[in-house]
C-alpha atoms as a PDB file:
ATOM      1  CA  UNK A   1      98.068 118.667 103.581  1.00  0.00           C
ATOM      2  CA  UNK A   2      96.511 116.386 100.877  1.00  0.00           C
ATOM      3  CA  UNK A   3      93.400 116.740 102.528  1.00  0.00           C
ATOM      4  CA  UNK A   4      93.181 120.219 102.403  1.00  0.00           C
ATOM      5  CA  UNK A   5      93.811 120.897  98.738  1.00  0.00           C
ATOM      6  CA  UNK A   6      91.096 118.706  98.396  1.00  0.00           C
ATOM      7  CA  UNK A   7      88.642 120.712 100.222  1.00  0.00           C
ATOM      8  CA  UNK A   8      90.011 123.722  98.456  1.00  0.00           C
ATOM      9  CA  UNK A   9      89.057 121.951  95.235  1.00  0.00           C
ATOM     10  CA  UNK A  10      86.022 120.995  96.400  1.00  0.00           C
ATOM     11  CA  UNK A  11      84.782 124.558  97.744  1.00  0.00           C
ATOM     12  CA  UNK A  12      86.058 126.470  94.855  1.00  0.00           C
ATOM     13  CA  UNK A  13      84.294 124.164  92.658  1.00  0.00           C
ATOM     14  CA  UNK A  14      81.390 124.792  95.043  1.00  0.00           C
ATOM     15  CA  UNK A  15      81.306 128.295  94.479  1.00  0.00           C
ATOM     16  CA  UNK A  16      82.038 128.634  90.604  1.00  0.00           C
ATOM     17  CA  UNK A  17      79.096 126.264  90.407  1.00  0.00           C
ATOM     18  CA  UNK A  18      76.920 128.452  92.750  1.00  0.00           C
ATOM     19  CA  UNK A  19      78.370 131.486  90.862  1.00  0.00           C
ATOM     20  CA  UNK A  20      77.752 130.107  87.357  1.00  0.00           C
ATOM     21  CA  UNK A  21      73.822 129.210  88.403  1.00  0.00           C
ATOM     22  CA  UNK A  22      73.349 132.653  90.028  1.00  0.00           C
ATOM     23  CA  UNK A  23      74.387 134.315  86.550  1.00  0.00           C
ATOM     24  CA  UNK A  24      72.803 131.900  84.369  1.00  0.00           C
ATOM     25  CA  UNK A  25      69.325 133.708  83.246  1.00  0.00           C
ATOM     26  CA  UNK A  26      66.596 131.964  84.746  1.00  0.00           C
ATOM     27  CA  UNK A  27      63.476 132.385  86.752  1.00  0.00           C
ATOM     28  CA  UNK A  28      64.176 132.938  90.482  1.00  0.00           C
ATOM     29  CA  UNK A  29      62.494 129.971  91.554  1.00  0.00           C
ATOM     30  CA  UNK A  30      64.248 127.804  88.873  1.00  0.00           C
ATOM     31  CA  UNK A  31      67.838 129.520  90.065  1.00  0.00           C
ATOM     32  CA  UNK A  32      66.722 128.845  93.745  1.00  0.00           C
ATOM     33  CA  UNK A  33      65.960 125.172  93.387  1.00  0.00           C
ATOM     34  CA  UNK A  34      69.559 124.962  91.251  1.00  0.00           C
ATOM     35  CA  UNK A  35      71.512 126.431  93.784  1.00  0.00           C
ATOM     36  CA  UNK A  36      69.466 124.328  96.717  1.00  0.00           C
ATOM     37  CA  UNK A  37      70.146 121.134  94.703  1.00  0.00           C
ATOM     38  CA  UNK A  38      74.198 122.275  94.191  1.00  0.00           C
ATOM     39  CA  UNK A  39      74.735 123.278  97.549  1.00  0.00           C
ATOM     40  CA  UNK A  40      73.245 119.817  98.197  1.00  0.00           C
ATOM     41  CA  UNK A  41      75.287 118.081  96.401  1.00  0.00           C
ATOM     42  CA  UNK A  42      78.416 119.532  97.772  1.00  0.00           C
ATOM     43  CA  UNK A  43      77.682 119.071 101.122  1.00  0.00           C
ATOM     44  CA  UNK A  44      77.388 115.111  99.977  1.00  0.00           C
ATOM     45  CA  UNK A  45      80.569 114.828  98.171  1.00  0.00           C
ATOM     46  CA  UNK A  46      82.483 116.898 101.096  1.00  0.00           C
ATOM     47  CA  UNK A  47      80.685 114.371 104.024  1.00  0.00           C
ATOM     48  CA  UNK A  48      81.740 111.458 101.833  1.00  0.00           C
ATOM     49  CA  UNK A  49      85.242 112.777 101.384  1.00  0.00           C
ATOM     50  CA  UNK A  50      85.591 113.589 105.254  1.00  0.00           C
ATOM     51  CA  UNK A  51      84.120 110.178 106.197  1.00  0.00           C
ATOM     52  CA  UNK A  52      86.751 108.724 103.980  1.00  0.00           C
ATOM     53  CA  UNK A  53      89.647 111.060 105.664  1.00  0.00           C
ATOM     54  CA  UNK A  54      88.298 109.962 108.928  1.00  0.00           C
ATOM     55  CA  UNK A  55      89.028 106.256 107.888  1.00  0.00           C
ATOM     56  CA  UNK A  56      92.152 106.492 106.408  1.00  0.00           C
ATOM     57  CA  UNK A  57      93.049 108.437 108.988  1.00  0.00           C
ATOM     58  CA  UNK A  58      91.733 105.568 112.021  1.00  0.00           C
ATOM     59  CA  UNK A  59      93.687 102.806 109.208  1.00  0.00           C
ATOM     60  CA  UNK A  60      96.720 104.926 109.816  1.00  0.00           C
ATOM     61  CA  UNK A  61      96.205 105.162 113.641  1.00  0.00           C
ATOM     62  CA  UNK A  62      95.759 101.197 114.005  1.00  0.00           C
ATOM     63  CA  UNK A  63      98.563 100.376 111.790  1.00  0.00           C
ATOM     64  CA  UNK A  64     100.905 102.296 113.532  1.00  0.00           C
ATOM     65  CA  UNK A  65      99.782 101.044 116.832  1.00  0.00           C
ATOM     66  CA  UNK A  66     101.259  97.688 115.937  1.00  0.00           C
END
């Protein structure tokens, strides 16, 4: 359950990010590159927060094996 709200937080920051950028008035190119470098970044933070899920999750698995 935790895990999920933080993906919800995470993608709804995402796209109010995304959003904000796509509104913003700027060139095409420059709103291009800002929303390449934001998606980017997202997909970092949610690998990093899945990785860290993952081992919490296999801490949880060996600790309750003993």
């Amino acid at each position: 359950m935790k895990s999920r709200t933080v993906f919800a937080l995470l993608a709804g920051a995402a796209v109010g990010t995304v959003l904000g950028i796509l509104l913003a008035p700027d060139k095409g190119e420059e709103t291009r590159k800002k929303v390449k470098k934001t998606t980017e970044d997202c997909i970092d933070k949610v690998k990093e927060r899945l990785s860290n899920i993952k081992k919490e999750n296999d801490e949880n698995v060996e600790e309750s094996e003993k």
